[in-house]
N, C-alpha and C. Protein backbone atom coordinates (compact mmCIF):
# COMPACT_ATOMS: atom_id res chain seq x y z
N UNK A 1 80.62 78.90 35.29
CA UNK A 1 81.72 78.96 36.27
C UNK A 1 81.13 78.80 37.67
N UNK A 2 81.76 78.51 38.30
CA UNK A 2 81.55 78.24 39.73
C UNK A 2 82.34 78.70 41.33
N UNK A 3 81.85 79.43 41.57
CA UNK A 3 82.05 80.13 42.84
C UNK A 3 81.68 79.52 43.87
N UNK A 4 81.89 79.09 44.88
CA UNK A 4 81.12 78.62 46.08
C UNK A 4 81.15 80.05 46.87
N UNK A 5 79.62 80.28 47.29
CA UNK A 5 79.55 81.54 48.43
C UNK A 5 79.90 81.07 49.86
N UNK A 6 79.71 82.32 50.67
CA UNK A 6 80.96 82.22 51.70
C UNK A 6 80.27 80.74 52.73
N UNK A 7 79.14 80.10 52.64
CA UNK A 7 78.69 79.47 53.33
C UNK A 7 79.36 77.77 52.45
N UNK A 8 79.20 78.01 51.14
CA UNK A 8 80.25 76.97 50.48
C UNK A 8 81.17 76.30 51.22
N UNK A 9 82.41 77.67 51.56
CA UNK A 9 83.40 77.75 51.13
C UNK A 9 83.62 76.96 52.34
N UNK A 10 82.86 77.56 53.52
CA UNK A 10 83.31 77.35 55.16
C UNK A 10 82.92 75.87 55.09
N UNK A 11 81.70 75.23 54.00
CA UNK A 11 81.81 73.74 53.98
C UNK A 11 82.90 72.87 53.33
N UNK A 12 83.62 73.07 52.24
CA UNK A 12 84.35 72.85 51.85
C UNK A 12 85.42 72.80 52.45
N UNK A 13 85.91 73.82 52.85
CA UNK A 13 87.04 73.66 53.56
C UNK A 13 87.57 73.30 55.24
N UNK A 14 86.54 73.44 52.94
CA UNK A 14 85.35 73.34 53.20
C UNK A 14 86.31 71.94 53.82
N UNK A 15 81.46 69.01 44.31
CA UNK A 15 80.45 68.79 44.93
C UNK A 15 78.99 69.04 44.87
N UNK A 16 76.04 67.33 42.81
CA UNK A 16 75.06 67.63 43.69
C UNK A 16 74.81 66.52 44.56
N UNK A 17 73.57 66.93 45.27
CA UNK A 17 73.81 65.51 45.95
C UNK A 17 73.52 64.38 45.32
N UNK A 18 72.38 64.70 44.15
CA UNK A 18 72.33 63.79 43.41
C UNK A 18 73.45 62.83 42.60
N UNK A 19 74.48 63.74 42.58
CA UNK A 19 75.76 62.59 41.92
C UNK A 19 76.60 62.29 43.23
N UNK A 20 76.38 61.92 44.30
CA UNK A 20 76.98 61.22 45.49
C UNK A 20 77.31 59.66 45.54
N UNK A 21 78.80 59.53 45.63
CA UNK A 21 78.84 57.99 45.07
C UNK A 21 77.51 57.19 46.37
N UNK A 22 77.33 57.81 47.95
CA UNK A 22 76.87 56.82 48.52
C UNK A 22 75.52 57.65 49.11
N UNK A 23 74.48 58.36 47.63
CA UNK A 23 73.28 59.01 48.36
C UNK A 23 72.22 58.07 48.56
N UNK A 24 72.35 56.20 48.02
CA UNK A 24 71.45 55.73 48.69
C UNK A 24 71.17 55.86 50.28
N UNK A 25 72.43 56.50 51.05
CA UNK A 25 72.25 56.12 52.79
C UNK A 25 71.66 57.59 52.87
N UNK A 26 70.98 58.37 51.99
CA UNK A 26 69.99 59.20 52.15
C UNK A 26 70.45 60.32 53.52
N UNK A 27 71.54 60.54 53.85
CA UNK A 27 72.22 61.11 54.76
C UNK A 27 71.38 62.39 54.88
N UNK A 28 71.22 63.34 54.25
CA UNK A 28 70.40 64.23 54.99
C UNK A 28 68.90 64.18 54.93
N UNK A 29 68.28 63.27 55.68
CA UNK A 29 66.96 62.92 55.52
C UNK A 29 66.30 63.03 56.60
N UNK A 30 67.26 62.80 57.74
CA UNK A 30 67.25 63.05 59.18
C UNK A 30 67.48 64.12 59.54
N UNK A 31 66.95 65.10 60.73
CA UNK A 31 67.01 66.30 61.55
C UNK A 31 68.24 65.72 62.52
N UNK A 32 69.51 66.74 62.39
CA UNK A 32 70.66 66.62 63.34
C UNK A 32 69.89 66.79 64.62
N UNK A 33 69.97 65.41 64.88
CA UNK A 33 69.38 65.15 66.86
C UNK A 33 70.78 64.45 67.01
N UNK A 34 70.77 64.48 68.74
CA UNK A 34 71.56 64.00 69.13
C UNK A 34 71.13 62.34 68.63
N UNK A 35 72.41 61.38 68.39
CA UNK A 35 72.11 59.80 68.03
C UNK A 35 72.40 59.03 69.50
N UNK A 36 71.54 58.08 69.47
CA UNK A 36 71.52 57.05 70.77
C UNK A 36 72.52 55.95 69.88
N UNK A 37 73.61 55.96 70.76
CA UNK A 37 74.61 55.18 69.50
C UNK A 37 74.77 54.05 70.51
N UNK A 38 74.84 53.14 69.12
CA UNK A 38 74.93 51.77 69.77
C UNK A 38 76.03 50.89 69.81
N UNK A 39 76.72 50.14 70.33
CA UNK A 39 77.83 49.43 70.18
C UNK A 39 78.52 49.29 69.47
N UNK A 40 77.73 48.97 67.83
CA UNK A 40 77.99 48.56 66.41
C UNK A 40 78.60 50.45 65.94
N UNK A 41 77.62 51.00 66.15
CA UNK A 41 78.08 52.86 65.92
C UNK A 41 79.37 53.35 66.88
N UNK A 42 79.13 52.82 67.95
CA UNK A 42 80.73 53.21 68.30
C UNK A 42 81.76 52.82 67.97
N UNK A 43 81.64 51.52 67.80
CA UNK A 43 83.04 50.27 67.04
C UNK A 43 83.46 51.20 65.66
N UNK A 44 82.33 51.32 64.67
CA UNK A 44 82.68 52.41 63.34
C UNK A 44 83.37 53.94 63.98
N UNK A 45 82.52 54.62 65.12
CA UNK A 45 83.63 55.54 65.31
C UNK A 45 84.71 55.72 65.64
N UNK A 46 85.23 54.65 66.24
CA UNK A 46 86.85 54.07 66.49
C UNK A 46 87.35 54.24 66.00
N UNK A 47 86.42 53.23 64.36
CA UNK A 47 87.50 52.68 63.64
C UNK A 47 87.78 54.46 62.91
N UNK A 48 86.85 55.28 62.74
CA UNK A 48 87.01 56.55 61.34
C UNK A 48 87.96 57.29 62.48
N UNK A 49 88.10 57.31 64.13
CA UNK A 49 89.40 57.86 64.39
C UNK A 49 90.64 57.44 64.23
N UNK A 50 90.92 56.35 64.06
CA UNK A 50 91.41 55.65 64.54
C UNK A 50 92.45 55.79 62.86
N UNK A 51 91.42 56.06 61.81
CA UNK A 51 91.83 55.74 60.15
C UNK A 51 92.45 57.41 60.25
N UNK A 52 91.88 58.50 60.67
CA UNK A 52 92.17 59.99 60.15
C UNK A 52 93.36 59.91 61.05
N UNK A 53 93.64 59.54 62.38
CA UNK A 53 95.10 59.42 63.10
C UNK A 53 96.31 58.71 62.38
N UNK A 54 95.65 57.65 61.58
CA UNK A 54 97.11 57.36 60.64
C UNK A 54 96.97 58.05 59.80
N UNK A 55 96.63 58.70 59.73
CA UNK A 55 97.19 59.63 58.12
C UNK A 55 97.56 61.25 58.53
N UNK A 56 98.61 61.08 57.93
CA UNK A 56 99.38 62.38 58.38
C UNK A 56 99.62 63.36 56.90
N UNK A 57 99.95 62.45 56.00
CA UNK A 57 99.81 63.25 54.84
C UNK A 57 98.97 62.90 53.44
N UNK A 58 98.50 63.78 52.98
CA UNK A 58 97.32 62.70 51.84
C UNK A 58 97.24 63.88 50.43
N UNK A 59 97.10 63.21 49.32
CA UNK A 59 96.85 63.64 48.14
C UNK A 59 95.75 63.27 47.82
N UNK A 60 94.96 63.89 46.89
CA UNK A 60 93.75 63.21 46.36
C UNK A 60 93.10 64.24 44.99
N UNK A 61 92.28 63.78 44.34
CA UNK A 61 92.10 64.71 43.09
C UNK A 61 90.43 64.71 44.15
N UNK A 62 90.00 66.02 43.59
CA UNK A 62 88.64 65.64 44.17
C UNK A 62 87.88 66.42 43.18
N UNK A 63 86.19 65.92 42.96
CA UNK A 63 84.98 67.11 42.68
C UNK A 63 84.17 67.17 43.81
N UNK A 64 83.60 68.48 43.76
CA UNK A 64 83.13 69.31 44.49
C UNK A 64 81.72 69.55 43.77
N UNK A 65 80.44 69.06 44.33
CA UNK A 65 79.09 69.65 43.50
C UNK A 65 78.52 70.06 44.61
N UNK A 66 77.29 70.86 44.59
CA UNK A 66 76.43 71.40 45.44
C UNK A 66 74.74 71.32 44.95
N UNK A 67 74.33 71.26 45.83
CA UNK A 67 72.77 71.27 45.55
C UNK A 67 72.13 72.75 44.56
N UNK A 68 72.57 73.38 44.38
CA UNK A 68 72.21 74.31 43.50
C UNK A 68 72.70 74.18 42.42
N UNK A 69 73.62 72.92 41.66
CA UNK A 69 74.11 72.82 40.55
C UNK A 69 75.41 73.25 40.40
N UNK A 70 76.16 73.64 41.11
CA UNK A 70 77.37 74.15 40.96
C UNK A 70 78.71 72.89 40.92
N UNK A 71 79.19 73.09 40.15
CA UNK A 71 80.51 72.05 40.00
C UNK A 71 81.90 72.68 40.01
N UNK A 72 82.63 71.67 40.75
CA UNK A 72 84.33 72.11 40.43
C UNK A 72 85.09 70.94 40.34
N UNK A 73 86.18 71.09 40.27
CA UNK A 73 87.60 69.74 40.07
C UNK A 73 88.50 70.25 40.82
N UNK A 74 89.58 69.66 41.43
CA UNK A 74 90.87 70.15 41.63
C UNK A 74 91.64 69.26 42.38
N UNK A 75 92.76 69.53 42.98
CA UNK A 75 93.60 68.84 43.87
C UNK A 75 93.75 69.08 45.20
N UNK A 76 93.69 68.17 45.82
CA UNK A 76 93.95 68.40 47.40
C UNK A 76 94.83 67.85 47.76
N UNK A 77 95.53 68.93 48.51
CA UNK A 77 96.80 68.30 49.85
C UNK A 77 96.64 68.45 51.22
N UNK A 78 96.83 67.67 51.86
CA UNK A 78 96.35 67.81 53.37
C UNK A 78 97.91 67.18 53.91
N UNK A 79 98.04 67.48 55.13
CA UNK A 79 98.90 67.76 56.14
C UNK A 79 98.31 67.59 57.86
N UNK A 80 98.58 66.51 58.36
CA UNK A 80 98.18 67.27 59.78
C UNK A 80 99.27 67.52 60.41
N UNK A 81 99.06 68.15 61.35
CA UNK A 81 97.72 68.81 62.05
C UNK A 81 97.83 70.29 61.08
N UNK A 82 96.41 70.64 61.09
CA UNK A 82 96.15 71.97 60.51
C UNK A 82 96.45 72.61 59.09
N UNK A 83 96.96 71.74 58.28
CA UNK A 83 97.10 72.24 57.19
C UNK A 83 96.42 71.41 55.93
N UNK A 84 95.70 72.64 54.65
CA UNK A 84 95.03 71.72 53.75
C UNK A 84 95.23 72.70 52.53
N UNK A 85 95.55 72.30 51.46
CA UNK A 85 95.82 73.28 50.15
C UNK A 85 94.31 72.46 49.18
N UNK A 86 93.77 73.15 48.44
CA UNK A 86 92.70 73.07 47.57
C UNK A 86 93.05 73.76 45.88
N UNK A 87 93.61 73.26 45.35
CA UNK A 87 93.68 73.64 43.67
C UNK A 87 92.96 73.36 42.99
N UNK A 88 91.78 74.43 42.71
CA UNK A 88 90.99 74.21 41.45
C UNK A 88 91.51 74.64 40.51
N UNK A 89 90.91 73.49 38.97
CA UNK A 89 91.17 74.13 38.22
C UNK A 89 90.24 74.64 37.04
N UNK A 90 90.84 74.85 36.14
CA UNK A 90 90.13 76.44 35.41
C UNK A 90 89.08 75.38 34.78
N UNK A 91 87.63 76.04 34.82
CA UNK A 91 87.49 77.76 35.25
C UNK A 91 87.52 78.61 36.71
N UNK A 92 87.30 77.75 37.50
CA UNK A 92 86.95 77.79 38.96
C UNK A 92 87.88 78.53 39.21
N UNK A 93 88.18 79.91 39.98
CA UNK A 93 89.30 80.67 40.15
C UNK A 93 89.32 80.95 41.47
N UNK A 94 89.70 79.75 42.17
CA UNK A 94 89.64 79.43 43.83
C UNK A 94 90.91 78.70 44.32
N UNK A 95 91.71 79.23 44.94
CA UNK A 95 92.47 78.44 45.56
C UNK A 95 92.24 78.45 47.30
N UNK A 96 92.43 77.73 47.65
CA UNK A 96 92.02 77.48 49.61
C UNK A 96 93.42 77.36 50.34
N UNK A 97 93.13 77.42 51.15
CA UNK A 97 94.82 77.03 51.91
C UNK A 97 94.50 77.35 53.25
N UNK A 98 94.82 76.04 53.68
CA UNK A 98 94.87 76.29 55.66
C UNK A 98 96.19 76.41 55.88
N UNK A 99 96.90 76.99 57.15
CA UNK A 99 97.87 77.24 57.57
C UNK A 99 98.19 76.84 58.65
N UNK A 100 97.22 76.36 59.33
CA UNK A 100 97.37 75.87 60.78
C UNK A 100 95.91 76.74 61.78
N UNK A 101 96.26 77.67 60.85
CA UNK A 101 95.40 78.88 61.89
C UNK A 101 94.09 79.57 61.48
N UNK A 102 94.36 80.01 60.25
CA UNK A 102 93.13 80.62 59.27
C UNK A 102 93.29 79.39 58.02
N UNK A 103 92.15 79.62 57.42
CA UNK A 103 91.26 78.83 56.02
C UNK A 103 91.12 80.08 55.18
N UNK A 104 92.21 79.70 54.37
CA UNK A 104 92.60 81.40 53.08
C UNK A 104 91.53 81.14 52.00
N UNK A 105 90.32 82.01 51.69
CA UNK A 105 90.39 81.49 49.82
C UNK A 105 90.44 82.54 49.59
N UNK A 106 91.43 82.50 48.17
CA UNK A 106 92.03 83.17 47.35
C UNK A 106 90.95 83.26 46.06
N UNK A 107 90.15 84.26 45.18
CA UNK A 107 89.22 84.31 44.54
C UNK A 107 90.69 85.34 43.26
N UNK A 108 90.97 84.68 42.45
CA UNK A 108 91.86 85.10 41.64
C UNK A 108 91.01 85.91 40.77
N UNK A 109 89.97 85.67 39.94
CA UNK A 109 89.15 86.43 39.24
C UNK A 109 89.01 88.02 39.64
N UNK A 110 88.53 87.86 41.10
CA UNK A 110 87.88 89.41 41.40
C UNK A 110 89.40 90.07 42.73
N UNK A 111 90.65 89.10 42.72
CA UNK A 111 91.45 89.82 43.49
C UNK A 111 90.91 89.69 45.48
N UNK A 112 90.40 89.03 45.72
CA UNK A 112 89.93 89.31 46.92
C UNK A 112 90.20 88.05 47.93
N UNK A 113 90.95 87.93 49.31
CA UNK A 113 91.61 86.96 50.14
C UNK A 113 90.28 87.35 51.30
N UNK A 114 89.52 86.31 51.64
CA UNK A 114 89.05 85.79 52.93
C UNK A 114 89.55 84.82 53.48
N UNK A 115 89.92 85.14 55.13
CA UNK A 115 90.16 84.66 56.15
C UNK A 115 89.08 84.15 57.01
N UNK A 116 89.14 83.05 57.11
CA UNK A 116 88.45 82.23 58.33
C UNK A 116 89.30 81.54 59.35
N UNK A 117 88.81 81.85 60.81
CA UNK A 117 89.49 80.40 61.83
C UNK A 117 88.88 79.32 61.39
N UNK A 118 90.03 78.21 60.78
CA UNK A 118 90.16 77.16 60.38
C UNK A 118 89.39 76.18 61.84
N UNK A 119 89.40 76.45 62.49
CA UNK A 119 89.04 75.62 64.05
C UNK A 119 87.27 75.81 64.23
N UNK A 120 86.68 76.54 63.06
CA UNK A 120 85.44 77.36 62.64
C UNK A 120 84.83 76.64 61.46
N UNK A 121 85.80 75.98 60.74
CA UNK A 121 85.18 75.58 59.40
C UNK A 121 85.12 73.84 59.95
N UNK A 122 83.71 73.44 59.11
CA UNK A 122 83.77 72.22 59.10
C UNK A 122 85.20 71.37 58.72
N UNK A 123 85.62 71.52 57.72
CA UNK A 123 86.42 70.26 57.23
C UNK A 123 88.25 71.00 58.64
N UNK A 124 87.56 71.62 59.19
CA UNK A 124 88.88 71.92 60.57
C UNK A 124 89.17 70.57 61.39
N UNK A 125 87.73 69.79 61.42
CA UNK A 125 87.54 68.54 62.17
C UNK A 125 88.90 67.48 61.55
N UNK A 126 88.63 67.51 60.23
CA UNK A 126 89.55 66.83 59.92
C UNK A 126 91.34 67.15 59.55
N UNK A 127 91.74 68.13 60.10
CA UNK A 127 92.83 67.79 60.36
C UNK A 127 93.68 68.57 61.67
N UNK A 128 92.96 68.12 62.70
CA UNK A 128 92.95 68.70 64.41
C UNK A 128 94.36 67.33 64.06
N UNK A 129 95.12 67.86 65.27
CA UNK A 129 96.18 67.11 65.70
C UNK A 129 95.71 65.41 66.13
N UNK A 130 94.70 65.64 66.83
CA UNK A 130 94.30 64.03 67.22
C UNK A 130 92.80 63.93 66.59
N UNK A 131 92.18 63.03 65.88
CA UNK A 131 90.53 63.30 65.75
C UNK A 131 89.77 62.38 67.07
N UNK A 132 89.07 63.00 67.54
CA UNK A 132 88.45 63.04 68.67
C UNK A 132 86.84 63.09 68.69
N UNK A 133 85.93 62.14 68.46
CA UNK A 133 84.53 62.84 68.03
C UNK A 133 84.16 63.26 69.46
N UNK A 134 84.35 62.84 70.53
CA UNK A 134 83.78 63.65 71.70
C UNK A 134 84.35 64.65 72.22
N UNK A 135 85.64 64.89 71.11
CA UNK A 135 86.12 66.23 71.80
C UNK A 135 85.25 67.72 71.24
N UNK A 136 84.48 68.33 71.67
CA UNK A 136 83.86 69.11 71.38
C UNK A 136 82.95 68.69 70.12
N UNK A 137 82.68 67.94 69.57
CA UNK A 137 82.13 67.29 68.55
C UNK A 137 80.66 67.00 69.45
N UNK A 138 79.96 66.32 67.89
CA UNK A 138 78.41 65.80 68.84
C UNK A 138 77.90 64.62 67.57
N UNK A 139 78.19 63.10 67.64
CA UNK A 139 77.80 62.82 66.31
C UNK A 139 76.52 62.85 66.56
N UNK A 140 76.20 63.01 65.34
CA UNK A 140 74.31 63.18 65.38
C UNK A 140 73.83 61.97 64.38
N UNK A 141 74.04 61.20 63.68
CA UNK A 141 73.64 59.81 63.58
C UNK A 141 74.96 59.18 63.08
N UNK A 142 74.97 57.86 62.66
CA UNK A 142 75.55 56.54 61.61
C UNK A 142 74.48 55.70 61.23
N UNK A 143 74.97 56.19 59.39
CA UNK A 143 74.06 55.65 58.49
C UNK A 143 74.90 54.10 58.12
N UNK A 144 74.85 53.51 57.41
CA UNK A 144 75.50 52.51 56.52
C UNK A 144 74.37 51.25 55.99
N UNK A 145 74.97 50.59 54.91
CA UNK A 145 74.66 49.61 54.06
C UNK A 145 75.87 48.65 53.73
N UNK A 146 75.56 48.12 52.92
CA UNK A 146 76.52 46.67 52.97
C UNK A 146 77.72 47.54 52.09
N UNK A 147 77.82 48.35 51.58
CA UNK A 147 79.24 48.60 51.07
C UNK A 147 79.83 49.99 51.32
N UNK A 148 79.40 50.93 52.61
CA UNK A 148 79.38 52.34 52.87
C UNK A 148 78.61 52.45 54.28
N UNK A 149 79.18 53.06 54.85
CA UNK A 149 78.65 53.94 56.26
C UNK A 149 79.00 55.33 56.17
N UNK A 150 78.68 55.87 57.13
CA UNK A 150 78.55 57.42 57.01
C UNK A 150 78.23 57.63 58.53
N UNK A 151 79.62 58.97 59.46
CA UNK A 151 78.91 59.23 60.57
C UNK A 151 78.40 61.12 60.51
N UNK A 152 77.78 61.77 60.83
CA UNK A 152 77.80 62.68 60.79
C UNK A 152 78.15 63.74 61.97
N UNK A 153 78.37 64.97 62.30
CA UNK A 153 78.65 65.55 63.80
C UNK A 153 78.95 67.08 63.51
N UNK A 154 78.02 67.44 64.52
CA UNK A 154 78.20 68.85 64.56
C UNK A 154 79.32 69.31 65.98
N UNK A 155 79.52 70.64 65.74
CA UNK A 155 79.87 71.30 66.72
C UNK A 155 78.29 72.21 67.53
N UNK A 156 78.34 71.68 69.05
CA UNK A 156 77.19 71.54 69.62
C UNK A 156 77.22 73.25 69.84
N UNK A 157 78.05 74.03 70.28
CA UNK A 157 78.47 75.55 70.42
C UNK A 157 78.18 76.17 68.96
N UNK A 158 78.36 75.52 67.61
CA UNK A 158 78.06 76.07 66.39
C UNK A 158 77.60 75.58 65.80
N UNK A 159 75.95 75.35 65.81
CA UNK A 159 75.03 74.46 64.95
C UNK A 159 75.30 75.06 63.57
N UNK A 160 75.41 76.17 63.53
CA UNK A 160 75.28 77.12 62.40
C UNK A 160 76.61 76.84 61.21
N UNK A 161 77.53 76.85 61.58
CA UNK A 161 78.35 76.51 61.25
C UNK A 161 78.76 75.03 59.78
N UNK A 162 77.15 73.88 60.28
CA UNK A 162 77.16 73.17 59.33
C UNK A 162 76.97 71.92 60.30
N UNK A 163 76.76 70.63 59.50
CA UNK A 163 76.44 69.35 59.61
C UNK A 163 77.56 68.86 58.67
N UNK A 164 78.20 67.81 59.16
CA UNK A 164 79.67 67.57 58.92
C UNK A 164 78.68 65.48 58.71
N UNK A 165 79.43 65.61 56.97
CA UNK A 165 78.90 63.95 57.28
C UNK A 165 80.52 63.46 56.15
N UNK A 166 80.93 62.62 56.60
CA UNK A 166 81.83 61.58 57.05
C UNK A 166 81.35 60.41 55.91
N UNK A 167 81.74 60.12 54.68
CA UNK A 167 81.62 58.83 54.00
C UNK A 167 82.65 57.59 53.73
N UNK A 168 82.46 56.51 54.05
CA UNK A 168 83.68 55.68 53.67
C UNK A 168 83.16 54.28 53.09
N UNK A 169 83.74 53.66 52.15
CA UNK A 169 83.63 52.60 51.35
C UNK A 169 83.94 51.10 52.82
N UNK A 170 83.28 50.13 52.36
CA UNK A 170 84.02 49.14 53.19
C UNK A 170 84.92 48.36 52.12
N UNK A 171 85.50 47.38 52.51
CA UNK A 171 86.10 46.51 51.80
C UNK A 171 86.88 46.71 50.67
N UNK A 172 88.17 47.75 50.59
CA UNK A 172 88.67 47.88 51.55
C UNK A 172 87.80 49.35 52.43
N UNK A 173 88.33 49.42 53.39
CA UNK A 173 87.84 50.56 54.77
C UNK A 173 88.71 52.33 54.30
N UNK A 174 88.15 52.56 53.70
CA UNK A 174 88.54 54.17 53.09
C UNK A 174 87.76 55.19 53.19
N UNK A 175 88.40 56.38 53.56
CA UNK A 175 87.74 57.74 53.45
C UNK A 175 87.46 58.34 51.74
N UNK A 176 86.28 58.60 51.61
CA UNK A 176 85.99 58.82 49.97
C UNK A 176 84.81 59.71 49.81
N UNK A 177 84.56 60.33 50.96
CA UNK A 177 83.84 61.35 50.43
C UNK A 177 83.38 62.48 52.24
N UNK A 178 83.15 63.54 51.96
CA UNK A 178 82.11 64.63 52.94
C UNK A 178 81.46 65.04 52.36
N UNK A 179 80.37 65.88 53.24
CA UNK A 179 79.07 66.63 52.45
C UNK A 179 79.04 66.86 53.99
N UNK A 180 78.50 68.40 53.49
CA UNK A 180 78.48 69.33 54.45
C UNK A 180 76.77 70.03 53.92
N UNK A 181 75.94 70.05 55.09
CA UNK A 181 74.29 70.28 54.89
C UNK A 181 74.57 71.77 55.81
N UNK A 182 74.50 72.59 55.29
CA UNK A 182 74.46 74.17 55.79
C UNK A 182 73.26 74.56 56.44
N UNK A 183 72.79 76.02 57.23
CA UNK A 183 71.52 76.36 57.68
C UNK A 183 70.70 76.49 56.45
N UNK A 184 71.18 76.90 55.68
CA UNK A 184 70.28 77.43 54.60
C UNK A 184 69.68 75.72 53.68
N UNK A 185 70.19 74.85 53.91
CA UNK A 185 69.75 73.76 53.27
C UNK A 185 70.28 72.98 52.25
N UNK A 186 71.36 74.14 51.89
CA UNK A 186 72.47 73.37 50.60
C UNK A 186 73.18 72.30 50.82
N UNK A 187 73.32 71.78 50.22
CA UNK A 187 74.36 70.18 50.49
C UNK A 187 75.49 70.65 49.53
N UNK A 188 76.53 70.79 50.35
CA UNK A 188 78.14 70.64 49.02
C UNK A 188 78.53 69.13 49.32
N UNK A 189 78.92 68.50 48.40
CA UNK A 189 79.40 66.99 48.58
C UNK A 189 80.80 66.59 47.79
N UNK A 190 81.99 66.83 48.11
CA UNK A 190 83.39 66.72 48.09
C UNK A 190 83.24 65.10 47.79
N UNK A 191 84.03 64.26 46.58
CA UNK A 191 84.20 63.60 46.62
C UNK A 191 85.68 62.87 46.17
N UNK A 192 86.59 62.39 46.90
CA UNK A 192 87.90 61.83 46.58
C UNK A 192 88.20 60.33 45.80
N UNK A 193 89.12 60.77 44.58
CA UNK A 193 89.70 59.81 43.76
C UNK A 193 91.22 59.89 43.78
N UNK A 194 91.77 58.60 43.56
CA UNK A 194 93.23 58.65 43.12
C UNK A 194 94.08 59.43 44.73
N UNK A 195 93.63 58.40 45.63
CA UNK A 195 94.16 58.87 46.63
C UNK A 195 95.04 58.50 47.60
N UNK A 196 96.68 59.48 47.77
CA UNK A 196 97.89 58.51 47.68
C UNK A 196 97.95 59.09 49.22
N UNK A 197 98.59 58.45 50.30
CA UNK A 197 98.58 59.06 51.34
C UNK A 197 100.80 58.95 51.75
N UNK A 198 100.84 58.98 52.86
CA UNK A 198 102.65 59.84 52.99
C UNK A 198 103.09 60.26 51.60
N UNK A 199 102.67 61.02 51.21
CA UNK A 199 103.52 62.00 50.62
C UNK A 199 104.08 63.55 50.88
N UNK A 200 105.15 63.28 50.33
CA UNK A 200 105.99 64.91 51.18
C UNK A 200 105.61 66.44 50.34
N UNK A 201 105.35 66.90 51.24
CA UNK A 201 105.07 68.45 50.35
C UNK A 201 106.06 69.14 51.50
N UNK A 202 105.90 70.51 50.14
CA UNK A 202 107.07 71.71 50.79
C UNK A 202 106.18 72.46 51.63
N UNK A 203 106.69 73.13 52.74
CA UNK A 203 105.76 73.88 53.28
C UNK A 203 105.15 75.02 52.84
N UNK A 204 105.60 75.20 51.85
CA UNK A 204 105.23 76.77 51.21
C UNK A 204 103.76 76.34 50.61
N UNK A 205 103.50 75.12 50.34
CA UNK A 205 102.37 74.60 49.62
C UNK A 205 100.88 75.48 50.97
N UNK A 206 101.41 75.46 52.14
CA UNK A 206 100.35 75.48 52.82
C UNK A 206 100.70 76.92 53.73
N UNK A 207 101.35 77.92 52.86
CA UNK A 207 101.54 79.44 53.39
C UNK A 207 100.69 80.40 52.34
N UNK A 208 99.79 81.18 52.82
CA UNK A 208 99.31 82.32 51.93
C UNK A 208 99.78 83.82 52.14
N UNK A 209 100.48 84.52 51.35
CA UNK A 209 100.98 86.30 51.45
C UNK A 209 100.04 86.53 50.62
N UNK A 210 99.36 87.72 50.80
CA UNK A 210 98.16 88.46 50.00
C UNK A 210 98.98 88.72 49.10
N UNK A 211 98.93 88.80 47.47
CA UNK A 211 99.07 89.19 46.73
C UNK A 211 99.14 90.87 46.02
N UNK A 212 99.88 91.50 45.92
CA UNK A 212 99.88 93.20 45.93
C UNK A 212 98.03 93.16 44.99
N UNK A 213 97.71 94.38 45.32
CA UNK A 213 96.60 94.85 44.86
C UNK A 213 95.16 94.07 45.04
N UNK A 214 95.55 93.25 46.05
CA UNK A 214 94.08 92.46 46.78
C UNK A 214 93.26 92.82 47.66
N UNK A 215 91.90 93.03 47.81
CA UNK A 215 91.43 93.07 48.61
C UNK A 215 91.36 92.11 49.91
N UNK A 216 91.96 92.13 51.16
CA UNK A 216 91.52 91.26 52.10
C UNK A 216 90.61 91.24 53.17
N UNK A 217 89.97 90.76 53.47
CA UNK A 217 88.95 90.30 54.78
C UNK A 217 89.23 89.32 55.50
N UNK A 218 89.08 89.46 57.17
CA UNK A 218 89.30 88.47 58.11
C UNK A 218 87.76 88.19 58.70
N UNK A 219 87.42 87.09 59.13
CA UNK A 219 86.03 87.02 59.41
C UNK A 219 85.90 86.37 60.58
N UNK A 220 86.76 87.17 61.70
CA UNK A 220 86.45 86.70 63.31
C UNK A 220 85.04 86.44 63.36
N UNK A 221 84.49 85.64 63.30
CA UNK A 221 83.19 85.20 64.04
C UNK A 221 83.06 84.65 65.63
């Protein structure tokens, strides 16, 4: 079974790297420095704002591996601005849910709700009202090859927080994967299939009420 710990979770919402559809571009091989970006690297960052601004609503089935061997499956719904639902399924006894404000996971097994500011977790980048890489962002390189690029970017105020890398297919031009490289060195790598975008969800999909007899935690950092 598979748990992601709390450094997981904040990537995930946040998947080894070895099964990464695009680990030939060897993405964490490099030390997050600031990147001297070049014409060709800015034109690609345009274009990956330019792709997360049209999309307002998105479905997708995804797996989830991590460098320590850990695996999951489930469904994702996203919403912008600020909202993202995560359904694993069994065995994985995790459900996620952004609200706009906090990043809920729900650990059904042991009864217990952690709270995070969603504006705190890596994958927050992706569904801010406008995506913006120089808005408080810092990309720290662009990788690519003839059928995949990759940009990566931290928050310069929260190194700690994670290394945020960005994968997309060319031809056609699609979002299909993140991987998030933590302090500690783990790679989680989220990867998306079967992925339908305007579709309507209810809002309740992206509200969490603690459940009677749960333990909860909020984790102002």
């Amino acid at each position: 079974m598979f748990r992601p710990d709390r450094r997981q979770m904040l990537g995930l919402a946040l998947g080894a790297a070895g099964l990464s559809l695009f680990a030939r571009l060897s993405l964490f091989a490099r030390p997050s420095l600031a990147a001297a970006l070049s014409d060709r690297d800015k034109a690609d960052i345009a274009r990956v704002e330019a792709l997360f601004n049209g999309i307002r609503t998105l479905e997708a089935r995804f797996t989830q591996v991590d460098s320590n061997g850990g695996f999951a499956e489930g469904k994702l719904m996203l919403r912008r601005p600020g909202r993202l639902r995560f359904e694993y399924a069994p065995p994985t006894p995790l459900l996620i849910v952004a609200d706009g404000t906090w990043l809920v996971v729900y650990d059904t097994e042991i009864k217990q709700v952690d709270r995070y500011p969603l504006g705190r977790t890596p994958i927050g980048v992706l569904v801010r009202d406008k995506v913006k890489f120089d808005d408080g962002l810092e990309v720290t390189e662009v990788l690519r090859d003839a059928q995949a690029f990759a940009v990566s970017v931290v928050a310069p105020e929260h190194r700690d927080d994670g290394k945020l890398t960005l994968v997309f297919t060319e031809n056609p031009f699609e979002f299909r994967q993140w991987q998030v490289l933590d302090a500690q060195g783990i790679n989680t790598v989220v990867t998306l299939e079967d992925i339908r975008q305007d579709v309507t969800f209810e809002n309740k999909l992206f509200t969490f009420a603690d459940p009677p007899g749960v333990t909860g935690n909020r984790h102002d950092r």
